[in-house]
N, C-alpha and C. Protein backbone atom coordinates (compact mmCIF):
# COMPACT_ATOMS: atom_id res chain seq x y z
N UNK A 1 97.81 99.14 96.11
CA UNK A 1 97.86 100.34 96.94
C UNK A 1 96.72 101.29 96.57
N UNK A 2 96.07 101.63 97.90
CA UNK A 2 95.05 103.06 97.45
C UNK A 2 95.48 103.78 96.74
N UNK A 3 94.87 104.75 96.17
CA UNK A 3 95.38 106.00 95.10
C UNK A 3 95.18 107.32 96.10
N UNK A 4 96.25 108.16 95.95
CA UNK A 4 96.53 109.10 96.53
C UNK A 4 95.60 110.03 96.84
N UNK A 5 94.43 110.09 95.77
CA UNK A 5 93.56 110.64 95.54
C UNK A 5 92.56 110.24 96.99
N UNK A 6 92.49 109.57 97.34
CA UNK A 6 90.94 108.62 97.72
C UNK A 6 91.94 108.69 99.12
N UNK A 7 92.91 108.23 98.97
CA UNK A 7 93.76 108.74 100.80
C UNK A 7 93.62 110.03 101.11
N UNK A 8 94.18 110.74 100.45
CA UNK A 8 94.48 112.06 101.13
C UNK A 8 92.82 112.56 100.99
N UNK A 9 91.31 112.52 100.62
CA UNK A 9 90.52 112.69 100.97
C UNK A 9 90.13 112.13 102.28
N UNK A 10 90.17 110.99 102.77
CA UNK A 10 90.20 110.21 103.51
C UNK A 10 91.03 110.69 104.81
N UNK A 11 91.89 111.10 104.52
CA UNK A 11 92.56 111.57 105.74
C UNK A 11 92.40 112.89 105.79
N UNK A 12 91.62 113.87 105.04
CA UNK A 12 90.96 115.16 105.82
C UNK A 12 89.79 115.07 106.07
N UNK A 13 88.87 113.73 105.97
CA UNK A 13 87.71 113.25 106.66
C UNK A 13 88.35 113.07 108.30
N UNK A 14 89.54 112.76 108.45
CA UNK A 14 89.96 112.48 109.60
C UNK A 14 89.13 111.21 109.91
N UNK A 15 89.74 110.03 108.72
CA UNK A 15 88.76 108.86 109.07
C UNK A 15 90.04 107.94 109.58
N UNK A 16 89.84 107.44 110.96
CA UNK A 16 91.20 106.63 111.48
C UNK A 16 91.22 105.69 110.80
N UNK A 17 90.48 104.70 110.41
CA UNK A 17 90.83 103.72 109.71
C UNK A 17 92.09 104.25 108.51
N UNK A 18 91.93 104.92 107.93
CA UNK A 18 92.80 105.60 106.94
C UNK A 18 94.43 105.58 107.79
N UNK A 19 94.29 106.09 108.50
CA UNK A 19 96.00 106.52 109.52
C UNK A 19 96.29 104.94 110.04
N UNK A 20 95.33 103.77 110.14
CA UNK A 20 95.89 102.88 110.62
C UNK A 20 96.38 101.85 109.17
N UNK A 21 95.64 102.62 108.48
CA UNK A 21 95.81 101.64 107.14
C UNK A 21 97.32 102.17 106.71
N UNK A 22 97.58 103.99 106.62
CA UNK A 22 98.69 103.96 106.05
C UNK A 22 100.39 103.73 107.04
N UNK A 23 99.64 103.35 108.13
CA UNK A 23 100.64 103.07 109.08
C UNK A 23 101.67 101.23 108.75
N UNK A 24 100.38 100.96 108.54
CA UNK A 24 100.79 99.42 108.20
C UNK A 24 101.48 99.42 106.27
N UNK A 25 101.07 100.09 105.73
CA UNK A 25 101.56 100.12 104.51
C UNK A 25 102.66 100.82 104.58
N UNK A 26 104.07 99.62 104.53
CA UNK A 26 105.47 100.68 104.32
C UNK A 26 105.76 101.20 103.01
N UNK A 27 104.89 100.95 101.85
CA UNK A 27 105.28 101.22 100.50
C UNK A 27 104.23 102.94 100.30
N UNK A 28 103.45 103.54 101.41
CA UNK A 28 102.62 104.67 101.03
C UNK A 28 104.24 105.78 101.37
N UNK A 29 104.88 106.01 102.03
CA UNK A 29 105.97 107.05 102.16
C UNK A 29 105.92 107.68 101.10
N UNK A 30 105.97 107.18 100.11
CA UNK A 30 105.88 108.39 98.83
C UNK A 30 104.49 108.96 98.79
N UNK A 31 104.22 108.46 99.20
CA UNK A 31 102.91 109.36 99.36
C UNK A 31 102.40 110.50 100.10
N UNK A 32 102.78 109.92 101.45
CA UNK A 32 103.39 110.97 102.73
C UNK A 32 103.78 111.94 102.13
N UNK A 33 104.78 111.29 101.11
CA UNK A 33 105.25 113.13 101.26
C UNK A 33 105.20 113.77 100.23
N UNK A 34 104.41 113.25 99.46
CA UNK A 34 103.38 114.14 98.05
C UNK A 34 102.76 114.64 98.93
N UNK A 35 101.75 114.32 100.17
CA UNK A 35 101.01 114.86 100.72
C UNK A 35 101.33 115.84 101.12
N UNK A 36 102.79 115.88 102.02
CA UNK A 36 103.77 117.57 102.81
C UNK A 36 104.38 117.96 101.69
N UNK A 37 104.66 117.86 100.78
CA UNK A 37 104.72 118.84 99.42
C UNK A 37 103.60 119.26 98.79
N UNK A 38 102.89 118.86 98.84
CA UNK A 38 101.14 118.91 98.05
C UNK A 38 100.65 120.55 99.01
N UNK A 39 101.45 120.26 99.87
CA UNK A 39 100.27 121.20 101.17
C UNK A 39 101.30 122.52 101.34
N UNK A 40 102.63 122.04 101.37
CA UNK A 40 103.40 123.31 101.70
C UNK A 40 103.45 124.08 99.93
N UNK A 41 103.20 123.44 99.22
CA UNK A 41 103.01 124.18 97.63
C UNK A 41 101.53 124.97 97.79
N UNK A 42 100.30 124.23 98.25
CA UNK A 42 99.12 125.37 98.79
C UNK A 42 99.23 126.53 99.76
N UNK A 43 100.01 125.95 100.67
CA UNK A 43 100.11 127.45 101.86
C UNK A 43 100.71 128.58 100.21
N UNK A 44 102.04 127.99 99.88
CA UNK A 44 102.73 129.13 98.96
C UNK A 44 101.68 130.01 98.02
N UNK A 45 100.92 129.23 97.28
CA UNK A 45 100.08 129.74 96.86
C UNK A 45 98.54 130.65 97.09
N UNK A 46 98.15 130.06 98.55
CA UNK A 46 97.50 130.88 99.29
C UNK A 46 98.05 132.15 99.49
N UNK A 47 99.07 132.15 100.02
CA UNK A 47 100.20 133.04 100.62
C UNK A 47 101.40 133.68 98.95
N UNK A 48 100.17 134.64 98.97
CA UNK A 48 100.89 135.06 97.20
C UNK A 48 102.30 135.47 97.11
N UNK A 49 102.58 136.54 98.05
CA UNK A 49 103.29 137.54 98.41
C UNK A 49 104.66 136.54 98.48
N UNK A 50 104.56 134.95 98.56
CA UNK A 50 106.03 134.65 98.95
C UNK A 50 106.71 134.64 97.95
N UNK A 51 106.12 134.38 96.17
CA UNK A 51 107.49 134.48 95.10
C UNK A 51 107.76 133.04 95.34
N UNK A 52 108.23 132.48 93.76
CA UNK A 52 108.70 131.39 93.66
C UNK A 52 109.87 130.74 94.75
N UNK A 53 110.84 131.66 95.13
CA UNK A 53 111.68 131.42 96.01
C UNK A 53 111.27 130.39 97.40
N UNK A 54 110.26 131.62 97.80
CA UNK A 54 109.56 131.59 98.47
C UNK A 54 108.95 130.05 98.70
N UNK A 55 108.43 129.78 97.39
CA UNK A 55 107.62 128.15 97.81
C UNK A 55 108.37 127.48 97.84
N UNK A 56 109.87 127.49 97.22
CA UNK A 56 110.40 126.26 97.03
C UNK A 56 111.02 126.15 98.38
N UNK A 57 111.29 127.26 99.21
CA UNK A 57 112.12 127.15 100.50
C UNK A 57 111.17 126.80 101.31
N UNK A 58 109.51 127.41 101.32
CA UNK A 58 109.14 126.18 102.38
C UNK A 58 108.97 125.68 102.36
N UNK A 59 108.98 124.31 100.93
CA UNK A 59 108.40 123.42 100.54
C UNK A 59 109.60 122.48 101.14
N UNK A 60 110.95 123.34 101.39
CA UNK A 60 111.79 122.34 101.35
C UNK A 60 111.61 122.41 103.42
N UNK A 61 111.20 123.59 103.91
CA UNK A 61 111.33 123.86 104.99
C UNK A 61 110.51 122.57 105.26
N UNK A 62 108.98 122.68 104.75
CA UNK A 62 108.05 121.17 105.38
C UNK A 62 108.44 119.81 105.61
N UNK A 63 109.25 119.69 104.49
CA UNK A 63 109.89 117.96 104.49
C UNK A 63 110.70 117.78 105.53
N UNK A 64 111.58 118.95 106.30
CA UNK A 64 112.31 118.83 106.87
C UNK A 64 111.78 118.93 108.44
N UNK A 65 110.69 119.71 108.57
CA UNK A 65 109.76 119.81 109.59
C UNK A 65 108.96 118.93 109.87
N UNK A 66 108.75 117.85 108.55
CA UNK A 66 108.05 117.08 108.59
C UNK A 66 108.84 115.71 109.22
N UNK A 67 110.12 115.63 108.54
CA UNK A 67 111.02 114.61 109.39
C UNK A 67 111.11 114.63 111.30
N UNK A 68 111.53 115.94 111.40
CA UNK A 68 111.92 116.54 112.75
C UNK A 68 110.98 116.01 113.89
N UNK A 69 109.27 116.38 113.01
CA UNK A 69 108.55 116.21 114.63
C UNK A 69 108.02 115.07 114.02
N UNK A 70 108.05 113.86 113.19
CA UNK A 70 107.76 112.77 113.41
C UNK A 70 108.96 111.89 114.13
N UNK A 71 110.28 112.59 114.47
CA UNK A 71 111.01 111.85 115.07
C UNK A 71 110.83 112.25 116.43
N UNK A 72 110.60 113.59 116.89
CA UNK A 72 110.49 113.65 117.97
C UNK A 72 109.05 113.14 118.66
N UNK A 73 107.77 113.26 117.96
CA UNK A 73 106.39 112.20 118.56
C UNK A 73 107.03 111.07 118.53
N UNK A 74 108.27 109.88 117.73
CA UNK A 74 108.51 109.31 118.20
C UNK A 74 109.07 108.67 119.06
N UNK A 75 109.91 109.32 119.13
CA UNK A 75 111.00 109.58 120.93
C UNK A 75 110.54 109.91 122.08
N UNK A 76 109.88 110.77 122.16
CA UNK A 76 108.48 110.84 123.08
C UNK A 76 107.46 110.03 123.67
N UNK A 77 106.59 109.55 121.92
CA UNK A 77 105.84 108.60 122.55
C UNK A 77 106.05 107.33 122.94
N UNK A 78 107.36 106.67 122.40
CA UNK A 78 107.93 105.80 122.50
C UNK A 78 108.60 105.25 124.10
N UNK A 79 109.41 106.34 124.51
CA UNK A 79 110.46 106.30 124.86
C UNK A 79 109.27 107.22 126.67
N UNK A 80 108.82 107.94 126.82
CA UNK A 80 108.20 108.81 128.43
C UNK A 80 106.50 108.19 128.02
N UNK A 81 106.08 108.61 127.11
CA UNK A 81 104.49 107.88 127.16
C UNK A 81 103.47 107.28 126.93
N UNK A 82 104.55 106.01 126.70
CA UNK A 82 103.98 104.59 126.18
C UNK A 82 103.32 104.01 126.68
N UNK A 83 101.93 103.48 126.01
CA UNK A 83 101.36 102.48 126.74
C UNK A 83 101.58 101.21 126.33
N UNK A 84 101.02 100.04 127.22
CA UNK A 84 101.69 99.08 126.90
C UNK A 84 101.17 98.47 125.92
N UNK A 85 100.73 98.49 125.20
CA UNK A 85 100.64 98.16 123.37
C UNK A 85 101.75 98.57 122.79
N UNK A 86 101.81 100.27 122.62
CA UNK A 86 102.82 100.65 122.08
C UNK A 86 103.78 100.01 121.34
N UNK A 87 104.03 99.83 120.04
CA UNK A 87 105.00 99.55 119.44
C UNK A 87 104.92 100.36 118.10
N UNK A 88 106.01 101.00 117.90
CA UNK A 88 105.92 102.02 116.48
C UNK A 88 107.70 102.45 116.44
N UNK A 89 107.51 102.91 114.83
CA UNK A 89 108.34 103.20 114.60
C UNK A 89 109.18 104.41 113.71
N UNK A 90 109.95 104.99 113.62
CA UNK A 90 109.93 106.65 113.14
C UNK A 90 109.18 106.40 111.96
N UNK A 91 109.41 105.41 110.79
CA UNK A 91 108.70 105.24 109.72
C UNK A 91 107.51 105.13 109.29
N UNK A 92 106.96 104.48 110.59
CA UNK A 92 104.99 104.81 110.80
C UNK A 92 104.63 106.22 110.86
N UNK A 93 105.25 106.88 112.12
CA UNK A 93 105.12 108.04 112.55
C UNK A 93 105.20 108.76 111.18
N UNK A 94 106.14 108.87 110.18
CA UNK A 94 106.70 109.79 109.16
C UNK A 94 105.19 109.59 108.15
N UNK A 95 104.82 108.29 108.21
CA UNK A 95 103.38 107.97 106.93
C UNK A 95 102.15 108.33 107.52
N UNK A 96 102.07 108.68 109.18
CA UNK A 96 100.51 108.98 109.59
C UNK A 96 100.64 110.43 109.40
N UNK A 97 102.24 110.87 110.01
CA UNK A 97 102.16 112.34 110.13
C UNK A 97 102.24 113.19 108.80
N UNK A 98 102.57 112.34 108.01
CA UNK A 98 102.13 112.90 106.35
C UNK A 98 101.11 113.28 105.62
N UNK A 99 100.05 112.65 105.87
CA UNK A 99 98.75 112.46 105.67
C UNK A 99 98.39 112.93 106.60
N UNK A 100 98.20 113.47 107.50
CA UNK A 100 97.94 114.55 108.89
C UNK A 100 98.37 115.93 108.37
N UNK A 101 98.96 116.49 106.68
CA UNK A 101 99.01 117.46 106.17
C UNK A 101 98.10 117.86 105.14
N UNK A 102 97.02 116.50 104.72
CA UNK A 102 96.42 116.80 103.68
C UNK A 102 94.90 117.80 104.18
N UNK A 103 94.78 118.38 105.24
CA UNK A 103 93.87 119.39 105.41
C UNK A 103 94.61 120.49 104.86
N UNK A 104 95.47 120.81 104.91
CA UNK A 104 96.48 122.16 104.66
C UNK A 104 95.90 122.72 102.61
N UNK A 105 96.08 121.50 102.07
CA UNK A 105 95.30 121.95 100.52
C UNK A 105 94.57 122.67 100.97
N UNK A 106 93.60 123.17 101.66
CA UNK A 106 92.70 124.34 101.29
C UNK A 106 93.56 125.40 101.61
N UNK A 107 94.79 125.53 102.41
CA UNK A 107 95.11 127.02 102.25
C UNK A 107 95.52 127.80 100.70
N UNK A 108 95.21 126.62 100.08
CA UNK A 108 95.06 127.38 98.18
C UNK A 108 94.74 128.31 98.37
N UNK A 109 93.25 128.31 98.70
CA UNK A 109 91.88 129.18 98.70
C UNK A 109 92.80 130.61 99.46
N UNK A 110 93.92 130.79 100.02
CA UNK A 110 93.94 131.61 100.64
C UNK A 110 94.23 133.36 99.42
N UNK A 111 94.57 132.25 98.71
CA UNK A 111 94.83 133.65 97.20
C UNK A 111 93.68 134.47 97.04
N UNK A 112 92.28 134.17 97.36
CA UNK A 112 90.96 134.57 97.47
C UNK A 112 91.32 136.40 98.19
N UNK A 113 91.06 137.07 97.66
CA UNK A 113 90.93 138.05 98.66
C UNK A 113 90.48 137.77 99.53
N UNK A 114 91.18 138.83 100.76
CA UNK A 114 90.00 138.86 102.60
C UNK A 114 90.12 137.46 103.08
N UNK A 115 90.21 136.60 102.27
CA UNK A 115 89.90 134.98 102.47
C UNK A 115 91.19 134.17 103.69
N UNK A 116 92.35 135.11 103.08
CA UNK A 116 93.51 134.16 103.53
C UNK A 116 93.78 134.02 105.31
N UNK A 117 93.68 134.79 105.90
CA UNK A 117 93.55 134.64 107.26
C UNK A 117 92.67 133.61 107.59
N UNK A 118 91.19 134.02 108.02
CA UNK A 118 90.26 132.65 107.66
C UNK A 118 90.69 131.06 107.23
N UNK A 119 91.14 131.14 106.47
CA UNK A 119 90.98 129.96 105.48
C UNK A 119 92.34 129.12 106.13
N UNK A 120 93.71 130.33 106.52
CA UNK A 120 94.67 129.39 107.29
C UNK A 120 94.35 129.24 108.64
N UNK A 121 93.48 129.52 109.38
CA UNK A 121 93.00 129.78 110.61
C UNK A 121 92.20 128.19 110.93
N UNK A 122 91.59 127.88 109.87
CA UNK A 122 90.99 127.07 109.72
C UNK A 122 91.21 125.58 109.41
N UNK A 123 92.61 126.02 108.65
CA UNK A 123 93.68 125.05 108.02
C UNK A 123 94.09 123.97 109.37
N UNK A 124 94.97 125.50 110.02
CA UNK A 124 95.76 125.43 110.85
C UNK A 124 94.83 123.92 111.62
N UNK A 125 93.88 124.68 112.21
CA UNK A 125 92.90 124.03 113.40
C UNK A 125 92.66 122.02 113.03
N UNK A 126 92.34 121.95 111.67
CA UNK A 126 91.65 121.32 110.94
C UNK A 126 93.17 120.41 110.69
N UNK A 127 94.31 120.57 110.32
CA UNK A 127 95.63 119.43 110.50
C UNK A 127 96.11 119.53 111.86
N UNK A 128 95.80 120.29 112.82
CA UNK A 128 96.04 120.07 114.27
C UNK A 128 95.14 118.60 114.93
N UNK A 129 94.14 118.75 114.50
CA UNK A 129 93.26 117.66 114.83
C UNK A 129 93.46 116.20 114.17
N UNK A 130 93.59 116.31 112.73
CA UNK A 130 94.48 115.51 112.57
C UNK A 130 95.54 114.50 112.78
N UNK A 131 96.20 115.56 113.26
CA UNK A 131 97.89 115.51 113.71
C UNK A 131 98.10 114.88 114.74
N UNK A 132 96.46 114.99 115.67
CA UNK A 132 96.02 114.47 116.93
C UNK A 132 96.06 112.74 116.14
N UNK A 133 94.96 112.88 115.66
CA UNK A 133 94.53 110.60 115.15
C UNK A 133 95.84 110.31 114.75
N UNK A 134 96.43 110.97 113.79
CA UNK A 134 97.77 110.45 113.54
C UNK A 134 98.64 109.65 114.51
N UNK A 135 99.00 110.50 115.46
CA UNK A 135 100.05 110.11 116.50
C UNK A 135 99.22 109.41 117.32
N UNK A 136 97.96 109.56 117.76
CA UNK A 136 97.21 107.87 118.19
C UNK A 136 97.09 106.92 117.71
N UNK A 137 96.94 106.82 115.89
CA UNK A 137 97.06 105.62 115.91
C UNK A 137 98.27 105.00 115.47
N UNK A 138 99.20 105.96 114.90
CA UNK A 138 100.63 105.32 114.93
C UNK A 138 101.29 104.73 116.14
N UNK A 139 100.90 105.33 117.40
CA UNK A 139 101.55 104.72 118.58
C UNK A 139 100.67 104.13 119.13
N UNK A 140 99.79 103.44 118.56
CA UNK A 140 98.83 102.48 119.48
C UNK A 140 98.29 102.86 120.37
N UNK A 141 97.88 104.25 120.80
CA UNK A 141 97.25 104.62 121.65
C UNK A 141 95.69 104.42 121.85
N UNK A 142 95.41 104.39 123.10
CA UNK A 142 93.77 103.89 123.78
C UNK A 142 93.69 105.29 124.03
N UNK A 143 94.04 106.57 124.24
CA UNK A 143 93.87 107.63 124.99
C UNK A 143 94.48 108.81 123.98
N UNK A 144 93.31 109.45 124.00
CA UNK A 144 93.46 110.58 123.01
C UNK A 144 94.01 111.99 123.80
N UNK A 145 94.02 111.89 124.80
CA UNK A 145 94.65 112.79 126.08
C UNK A 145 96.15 112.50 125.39
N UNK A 146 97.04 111.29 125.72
CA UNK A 146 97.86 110.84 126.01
C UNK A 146 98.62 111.97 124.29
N UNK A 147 97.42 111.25 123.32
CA UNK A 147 98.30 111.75 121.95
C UNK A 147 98.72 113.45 122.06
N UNK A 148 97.50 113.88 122.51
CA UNK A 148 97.86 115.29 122.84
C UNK A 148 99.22 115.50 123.45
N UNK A 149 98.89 115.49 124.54
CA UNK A 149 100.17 115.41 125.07
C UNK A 149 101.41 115.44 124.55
N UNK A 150 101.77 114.53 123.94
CA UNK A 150 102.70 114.26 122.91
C UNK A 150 102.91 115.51 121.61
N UNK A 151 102.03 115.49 121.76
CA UNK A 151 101.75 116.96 120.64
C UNK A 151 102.56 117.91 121.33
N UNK A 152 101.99 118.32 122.38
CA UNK A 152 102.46 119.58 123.28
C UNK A 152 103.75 119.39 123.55
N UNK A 153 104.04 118.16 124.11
CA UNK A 153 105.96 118.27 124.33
C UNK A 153 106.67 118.27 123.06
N UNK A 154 106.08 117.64 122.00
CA UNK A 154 107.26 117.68 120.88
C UNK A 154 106.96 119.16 120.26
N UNK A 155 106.31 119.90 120.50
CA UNK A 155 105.78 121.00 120.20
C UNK A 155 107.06 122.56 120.98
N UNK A 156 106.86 122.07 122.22
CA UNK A 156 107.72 122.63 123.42
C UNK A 156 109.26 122.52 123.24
N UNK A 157 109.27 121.55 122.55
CA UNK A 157 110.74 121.02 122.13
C UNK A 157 111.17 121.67 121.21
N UNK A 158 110.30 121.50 120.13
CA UNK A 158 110.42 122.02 119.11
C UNK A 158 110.94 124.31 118.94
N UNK A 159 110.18 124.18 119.51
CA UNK A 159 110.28 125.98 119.79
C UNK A 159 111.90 126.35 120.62
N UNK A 160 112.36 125.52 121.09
CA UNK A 160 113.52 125.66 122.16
C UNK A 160 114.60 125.39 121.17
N UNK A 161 114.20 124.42 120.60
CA UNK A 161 115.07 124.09 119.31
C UNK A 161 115.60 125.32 117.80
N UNK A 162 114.56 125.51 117.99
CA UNK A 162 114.24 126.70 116.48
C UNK A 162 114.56 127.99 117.50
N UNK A 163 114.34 128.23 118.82
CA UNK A 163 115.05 129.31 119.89
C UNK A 163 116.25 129.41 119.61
N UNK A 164 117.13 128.37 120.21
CA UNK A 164 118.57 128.48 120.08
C UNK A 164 119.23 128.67 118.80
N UNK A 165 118.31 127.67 117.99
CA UNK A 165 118.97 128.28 116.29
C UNK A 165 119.04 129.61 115.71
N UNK A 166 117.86 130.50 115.89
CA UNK A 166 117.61 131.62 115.68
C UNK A 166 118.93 132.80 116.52
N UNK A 167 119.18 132.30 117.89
CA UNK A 167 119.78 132.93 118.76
C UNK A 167 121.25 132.88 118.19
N UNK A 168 121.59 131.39 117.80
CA UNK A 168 123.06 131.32 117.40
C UNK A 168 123.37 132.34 115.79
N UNK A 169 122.26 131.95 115.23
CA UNK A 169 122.27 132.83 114.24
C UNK A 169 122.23 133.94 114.07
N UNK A 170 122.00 134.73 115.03
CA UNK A 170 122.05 135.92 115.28
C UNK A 170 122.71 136.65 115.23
N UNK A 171 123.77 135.71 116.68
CA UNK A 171 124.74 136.62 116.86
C UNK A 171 126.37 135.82 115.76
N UNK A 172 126.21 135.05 114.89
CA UNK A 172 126.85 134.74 113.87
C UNK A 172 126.66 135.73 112.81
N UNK A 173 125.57 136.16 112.71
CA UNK A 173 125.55 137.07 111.74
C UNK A 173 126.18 138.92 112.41
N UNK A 174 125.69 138.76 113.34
CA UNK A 174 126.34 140.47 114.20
C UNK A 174 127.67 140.22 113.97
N UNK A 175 128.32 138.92 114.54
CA UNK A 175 129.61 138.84 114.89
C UNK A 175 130.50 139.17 113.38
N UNK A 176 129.95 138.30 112.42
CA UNK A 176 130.73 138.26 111.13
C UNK A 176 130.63 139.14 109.99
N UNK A 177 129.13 139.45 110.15
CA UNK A 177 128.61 139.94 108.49
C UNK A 177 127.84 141.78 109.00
N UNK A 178 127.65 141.86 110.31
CA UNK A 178 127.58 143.01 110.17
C UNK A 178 129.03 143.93 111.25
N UNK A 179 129.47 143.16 111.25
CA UNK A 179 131.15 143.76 112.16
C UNK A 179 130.71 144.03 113.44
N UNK A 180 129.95 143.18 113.85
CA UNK A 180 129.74 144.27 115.67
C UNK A 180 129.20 145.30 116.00
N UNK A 181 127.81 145.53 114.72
CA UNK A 181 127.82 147.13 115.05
C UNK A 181 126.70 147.01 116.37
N UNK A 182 126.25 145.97 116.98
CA UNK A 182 125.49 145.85 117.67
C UNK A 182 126.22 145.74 119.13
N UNK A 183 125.61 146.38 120.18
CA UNK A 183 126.64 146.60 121.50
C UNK A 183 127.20 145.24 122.14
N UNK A 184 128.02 144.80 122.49
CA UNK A 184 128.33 144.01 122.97
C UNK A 184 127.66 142.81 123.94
N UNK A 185 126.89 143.83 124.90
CA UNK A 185 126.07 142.90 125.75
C UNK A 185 125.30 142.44 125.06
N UNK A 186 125.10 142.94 124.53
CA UNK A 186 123.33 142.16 123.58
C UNK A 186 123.76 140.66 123.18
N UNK A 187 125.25 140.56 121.97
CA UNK A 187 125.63 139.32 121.87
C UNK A 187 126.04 138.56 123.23
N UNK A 188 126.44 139.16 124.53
CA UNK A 188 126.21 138.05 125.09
C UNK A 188 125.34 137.50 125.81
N UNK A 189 124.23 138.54 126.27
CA UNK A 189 123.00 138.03 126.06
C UNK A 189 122.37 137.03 125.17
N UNK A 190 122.10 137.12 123.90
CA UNK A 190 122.09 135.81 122.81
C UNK A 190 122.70 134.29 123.57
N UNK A 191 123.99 134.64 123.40
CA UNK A 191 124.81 133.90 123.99
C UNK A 191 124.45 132.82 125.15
N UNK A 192 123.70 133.76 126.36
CA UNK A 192 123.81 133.39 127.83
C UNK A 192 122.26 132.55 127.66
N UNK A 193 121.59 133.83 126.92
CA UNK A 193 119.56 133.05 126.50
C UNK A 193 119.88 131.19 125.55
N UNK A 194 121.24 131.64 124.57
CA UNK A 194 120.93 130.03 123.88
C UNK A 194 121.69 129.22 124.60
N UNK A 195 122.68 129.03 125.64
CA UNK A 195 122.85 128.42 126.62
C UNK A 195 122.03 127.87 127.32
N UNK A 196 121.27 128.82 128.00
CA UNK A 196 120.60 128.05 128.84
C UNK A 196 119.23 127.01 128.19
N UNK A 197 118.89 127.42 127.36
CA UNK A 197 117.65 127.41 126.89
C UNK A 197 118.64 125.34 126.12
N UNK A 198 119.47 125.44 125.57
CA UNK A 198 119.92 124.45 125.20
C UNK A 198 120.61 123.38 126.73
N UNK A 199 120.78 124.25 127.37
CA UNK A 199 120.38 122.69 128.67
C UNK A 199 119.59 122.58 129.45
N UNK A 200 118.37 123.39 128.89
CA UNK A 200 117.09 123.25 129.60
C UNK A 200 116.06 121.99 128.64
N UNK A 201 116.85 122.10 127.57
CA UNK A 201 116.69 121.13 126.46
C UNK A 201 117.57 119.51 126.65
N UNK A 202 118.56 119.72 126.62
CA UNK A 202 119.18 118.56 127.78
C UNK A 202 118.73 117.98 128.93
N UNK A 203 117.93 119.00 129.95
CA UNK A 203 117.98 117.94 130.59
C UNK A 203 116.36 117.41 130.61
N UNK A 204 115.49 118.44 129.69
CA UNK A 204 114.40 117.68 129.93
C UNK A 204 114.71 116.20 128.77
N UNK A 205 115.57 116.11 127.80
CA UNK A 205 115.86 114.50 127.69
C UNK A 205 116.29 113.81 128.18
N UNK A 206 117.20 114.22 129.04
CA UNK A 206 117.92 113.59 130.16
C UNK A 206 117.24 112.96 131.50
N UNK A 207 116.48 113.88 132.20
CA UNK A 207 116.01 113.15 133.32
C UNK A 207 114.95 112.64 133.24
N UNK A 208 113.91 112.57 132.43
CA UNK A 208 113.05 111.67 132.38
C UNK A 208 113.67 110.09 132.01
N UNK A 209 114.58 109.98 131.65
CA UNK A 209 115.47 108.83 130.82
C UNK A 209 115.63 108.12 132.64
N UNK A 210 116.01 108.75 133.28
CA UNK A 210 116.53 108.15 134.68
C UNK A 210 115.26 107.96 135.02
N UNK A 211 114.33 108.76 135.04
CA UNK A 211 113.30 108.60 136.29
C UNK A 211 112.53 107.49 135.67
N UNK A 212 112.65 107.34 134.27
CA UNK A 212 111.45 105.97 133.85
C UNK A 212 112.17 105.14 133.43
N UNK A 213 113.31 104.80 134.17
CA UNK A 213 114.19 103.54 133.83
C UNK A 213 113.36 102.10 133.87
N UNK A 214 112.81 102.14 135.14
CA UNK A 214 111.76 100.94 135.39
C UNK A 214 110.94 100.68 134.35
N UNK A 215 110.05 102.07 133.90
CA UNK A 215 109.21 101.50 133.02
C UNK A 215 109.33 101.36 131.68
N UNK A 216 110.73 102.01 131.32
CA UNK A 216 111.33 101.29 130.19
C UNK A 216 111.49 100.00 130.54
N UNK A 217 111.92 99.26 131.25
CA UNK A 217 112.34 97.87 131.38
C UNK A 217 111.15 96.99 131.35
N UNK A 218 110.18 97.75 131.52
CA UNK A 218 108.37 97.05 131.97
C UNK A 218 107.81 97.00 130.43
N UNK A 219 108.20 98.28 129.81
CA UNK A 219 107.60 98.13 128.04
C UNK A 219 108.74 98.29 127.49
N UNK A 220 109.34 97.20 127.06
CA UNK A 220 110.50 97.24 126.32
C UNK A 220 110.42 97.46 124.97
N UNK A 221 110.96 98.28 124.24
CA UNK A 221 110.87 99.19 123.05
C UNK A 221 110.84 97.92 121.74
């Protein structure tokens, strides 16, 4: 096996060979996710102000973020915008999209005075692109449009998701821990916004499932 060292350089060259290599290697996962611990321990440290607490909760937040949208690029690309190569699996997805975090080490640098905006600005941009080869070459993609794409809906998903959570939480916390001091409508507002927003989430999994019945049956998973 490569050394972690010489990958995770390699994959902030954004060199595809690298994402197709660690796609096929099922024994790099530990590596993957030295890589999304490696990176959510730099944001912390860029980002002074968060306190030990602080790193360890988003360190734990990444792994878990990191699971989430490699399952959803895979349900996605798998399942509405497959081409017919396509064959992958959450476990590929979890080892490209891991190594699609190792640009994030420079938000170290963000401890720099003046520096830290910049430097995550840059971060940001620099594992977005990434994040792009990743999910092309984990899903066999010919079309770098297509990976985008995929980006953007599990992206869209994602926000609707972390919407309703935020919303339920909300009004769990008004309801229980601060007694109601907040007017009534407001919680059911919360209420009526994470409703809908959660079967607007339903059905965009739902009806694409009907409408590409055929071409599920044409690229069978």
């Amino acid at each position: 096996m490569a050394s972690l060292q010489d990958r995770m350089i390699r994959a902030a060259k954004l060199d595809v060979q690298l994402y197709e290599e660690v796609e096929a290697d099922q024994g790099a996962m530990a590596q993957a996710m030295t890589v999304v611990i490696l990176s959510a321990l730099a944001a912390g440290i860029g980002n002074a102000n968060v306190g030990l607490v602080g790193m360890v909760s988003s360190t734990i937040a990444a792994l878990i973020g990191w699971y989430v949208w490699a399952f959803l690029t895979y349900f996605i690309g798998t399942r509405f915008l497959a081409e017919p190569q396509t064959r992958a699996d959450h476990r590929e997805l979890l080892r490209t999209i891991g190594f699609s975090s190792a640009p994030g080490l420079i938000r170290v640098l963000g401890i720099i005075p003046g520096l830290r905006a910049l430097v995550f600005l840059v971060a940001g941009i620099w594992m977005l692109v990434a994040m792009v080869i990743a999910v092309r070459q984990a899903l066999d993609y010919t079309s770098t449009g297509r990976a985008i794409g995929v980006c953007v809906i599990g992206w869209v998903v994602q926000i609707l998701i972390l919407a309703v959570a935020m919303m339920t939480k909300a009004t769990l916390i008004t309801g229980w821990f601060m007694h109601l001091k907040f007017e009534t409508r407001f919680i059911m507002l919360c209420l009526v916004l994470g409703t809908l927003l959660t079967a607007a989430f339903l059905v965009f999994l739902l009806v694409p499932d009907g409408i590409d019945a055929n071409r599920m049956t044409e690229y069978p998973q």
